[in-house]
Protein backbone atom coordinates (compact mmCIF):
# COMPACT_ATOMS: atom_id res chain seq x y z
CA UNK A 1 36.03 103.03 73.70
CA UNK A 2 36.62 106.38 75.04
CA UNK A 3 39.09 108.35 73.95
CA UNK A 4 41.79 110.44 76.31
CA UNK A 5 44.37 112.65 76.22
CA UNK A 6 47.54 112.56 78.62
CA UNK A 7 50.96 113.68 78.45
CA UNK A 8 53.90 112.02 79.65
CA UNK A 9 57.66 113.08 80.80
CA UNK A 10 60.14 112.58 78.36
CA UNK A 11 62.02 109.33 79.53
CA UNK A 12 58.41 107.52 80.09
CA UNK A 13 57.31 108.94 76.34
CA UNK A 14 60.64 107.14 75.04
CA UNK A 15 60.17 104.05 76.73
CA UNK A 16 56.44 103.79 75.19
CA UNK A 17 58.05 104.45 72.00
CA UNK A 18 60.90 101.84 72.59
CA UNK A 19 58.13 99.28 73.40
CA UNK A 20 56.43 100.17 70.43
CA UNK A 21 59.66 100.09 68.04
CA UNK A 22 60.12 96.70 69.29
CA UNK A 23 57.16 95.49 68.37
CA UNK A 24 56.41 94.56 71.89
CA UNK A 25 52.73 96.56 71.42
CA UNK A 26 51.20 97.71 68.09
CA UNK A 27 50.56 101.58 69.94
CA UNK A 28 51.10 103.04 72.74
CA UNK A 29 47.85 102.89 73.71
CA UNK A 30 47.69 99.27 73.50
CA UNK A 31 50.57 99.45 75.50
CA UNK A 32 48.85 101.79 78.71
CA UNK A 33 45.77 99.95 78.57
CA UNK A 34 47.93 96.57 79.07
CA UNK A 35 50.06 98.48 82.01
CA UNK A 36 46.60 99.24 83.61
CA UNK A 37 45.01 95.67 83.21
CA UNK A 38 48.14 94.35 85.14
CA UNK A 39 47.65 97.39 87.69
CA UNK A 40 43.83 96.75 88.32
CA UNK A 41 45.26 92.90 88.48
CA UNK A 42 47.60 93.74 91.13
CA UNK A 43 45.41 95.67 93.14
CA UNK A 44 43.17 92.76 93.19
CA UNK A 45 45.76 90.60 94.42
CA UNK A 46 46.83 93.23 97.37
CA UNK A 47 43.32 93.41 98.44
CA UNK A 48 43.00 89.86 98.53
CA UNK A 49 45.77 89.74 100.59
CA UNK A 50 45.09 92.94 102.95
CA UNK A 51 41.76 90.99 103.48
CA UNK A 52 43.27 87.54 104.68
CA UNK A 53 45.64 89.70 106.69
CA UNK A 54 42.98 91.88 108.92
CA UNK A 55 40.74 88.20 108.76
CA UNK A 56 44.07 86.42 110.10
CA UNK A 57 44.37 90.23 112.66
CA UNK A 58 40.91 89.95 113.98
CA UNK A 59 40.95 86.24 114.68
CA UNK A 60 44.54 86.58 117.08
CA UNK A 61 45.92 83.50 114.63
CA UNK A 62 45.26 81.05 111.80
CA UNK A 63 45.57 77.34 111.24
CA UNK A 64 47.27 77.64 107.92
CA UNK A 65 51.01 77.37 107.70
CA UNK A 66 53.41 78.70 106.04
CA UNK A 67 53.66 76.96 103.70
CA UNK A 68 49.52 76.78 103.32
CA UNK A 69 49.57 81.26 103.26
CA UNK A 70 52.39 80.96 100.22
CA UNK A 71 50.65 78.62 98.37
CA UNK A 72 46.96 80.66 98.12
CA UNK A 73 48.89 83.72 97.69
CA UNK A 74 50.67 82.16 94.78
CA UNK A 75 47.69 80.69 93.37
CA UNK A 76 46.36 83.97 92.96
CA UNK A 77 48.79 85.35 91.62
CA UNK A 78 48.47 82.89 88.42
């Protein structure tokens, strides 16, 4: 695993320690690596989406509905 330095501002520093405290995380590096999981995560999920959007764009109009568009976005998100 490699190893990193990085310094954070003072209220962000005592929330990682809160989290910690709490019990919520062993470390606070358990803690960041679990923040960027969920970010890489999320960032999959917004691609996914800017992709059906610019497919849905190109195309001038889908056949899903609604209710069709909510559902795959919300199956992704699980």
């Amino acid at each position: 695993m490699a190893r990193q330095s990085i310094s954070f501002t003072r209220p962000n520093d005592e929330w990682l320690k809160t989290q910690v405290d709490n019990q919520e995380y062993s470390s606070k590096s358990e803690l960041v690596n679990d923040l960027i999981r969920q970010a890489r995560n999320q960032q999959i999920e917004i691609d996914w989406i800017k992709s059906k959007l610019e497919k849905a764009e190109d195309s001038g109009f889908t056949n899903d509905s609604k209710e069709q568009i909510l559902a795959q976005s919300k199956s992704i998100l699980k």
